[in-house]
Protein backbone atom coordinates (compact mmCIF):
# COMPACT_ATOMS: atom_id res chain seq x y z
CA UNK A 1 11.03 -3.68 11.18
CA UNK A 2 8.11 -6.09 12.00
CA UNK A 3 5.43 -6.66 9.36
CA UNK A 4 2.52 -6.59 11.49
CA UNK A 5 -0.80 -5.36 11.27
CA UNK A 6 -1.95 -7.82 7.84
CA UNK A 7 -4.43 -11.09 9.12
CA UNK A 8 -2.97 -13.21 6.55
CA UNK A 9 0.60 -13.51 4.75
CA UNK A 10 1.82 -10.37 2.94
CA UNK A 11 1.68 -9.76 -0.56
CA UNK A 12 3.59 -7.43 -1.72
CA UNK A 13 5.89 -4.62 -0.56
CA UNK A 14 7.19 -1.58 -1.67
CA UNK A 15 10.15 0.88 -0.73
CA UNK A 16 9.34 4.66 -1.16
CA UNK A 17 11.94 5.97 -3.42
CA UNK A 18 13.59 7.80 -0.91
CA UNK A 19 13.63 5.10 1.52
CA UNK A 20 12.00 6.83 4.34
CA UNK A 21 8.20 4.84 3.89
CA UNK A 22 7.28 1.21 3.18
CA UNK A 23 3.78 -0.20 1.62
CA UNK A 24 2.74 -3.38 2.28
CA UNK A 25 -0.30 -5.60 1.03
CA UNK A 26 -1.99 -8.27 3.09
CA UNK A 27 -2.56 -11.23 1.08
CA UNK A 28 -6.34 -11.34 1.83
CA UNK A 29 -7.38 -8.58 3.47
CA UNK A 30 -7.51 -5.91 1.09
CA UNK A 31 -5.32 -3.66 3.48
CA UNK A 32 -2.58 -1.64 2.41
CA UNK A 33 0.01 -0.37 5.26
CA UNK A 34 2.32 2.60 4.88
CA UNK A 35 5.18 2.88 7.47
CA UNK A 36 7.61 5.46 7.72
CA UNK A 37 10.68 5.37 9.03
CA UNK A 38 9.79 5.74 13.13
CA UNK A 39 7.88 2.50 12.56
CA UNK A 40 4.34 4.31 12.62
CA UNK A 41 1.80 2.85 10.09
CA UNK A 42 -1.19 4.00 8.65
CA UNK A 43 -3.70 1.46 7.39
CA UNK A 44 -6.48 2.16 4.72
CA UNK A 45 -8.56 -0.45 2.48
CA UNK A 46 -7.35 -0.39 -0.22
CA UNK A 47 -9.78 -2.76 -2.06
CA UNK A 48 -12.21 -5.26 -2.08
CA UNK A 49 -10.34 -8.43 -3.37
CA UNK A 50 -6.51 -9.17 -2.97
CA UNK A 51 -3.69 -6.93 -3.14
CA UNK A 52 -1.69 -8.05 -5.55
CA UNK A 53 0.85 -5.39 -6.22
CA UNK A 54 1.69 -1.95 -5.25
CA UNK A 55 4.66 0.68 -6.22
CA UNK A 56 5.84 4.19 -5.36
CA UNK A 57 5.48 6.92 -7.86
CA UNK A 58 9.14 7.80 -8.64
CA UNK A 59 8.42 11.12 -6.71
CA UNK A 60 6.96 9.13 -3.98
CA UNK A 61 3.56 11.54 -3.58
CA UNK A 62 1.36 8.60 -4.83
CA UNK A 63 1.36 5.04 -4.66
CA UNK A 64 -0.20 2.10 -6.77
CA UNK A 65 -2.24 -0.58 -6.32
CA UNK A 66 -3.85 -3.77 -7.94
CA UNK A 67 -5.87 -5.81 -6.90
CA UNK A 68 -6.93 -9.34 -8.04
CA UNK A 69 -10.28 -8.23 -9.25
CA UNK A 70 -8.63 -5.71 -12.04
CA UNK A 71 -8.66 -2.51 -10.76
CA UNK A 72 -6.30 -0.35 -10.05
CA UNK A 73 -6.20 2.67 -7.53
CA UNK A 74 -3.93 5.38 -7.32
CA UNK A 75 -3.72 6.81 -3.64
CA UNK A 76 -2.13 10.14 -2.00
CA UNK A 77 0.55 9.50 0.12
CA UNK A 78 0.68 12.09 2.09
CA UNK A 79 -3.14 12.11 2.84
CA UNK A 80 -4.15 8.14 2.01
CA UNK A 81 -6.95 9.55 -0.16
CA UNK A 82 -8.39 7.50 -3.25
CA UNK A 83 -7.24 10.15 -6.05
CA UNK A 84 -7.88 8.19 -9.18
CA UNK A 85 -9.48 4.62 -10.07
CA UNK A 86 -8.90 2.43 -13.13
């Protein structure tokens, strides 16, 4: 699987727990990738500053992020919709 898509080094990355999708985080970009398992990728912004980290809920219907700046997002995997922010 190539990791392309980011416009700088990636950050972080994160398995779904099922396997089936991976996250990434562009180092300074702000952009979060999900792929699944065909290779297709969805890209949303996640935030305004670096990623820094990202995980899977342990169902895998949401995932995490941080960013540099101290928030923290909570995002809908299935739809890529902003659900919560900290």
């Amino acid at each position: 699987l190539t990791l392309t898509g980011h416009s700088d080094f990636v950050r972080a990355v994160a398995f779904s727990p099922d396997s089936r999708s991976l996250a990434t985080a562009g180092l300074a970009d702000g952009i979060v990738r999900l792929r699944d398992e065909s290779g297709a990728s969805v890209e949303f912004k996640a935030h305004q500053s670096q990623v820094v980290n990202l995980d899977f809920r342990e169902n895998g219907s949401q995932l995490a992020t941080a960013s540099s700046d101290g928030t923290v997002r909570i995002w809908s995997v299935q739809s890529q919709e902003l659900t919560l922010i900290k």
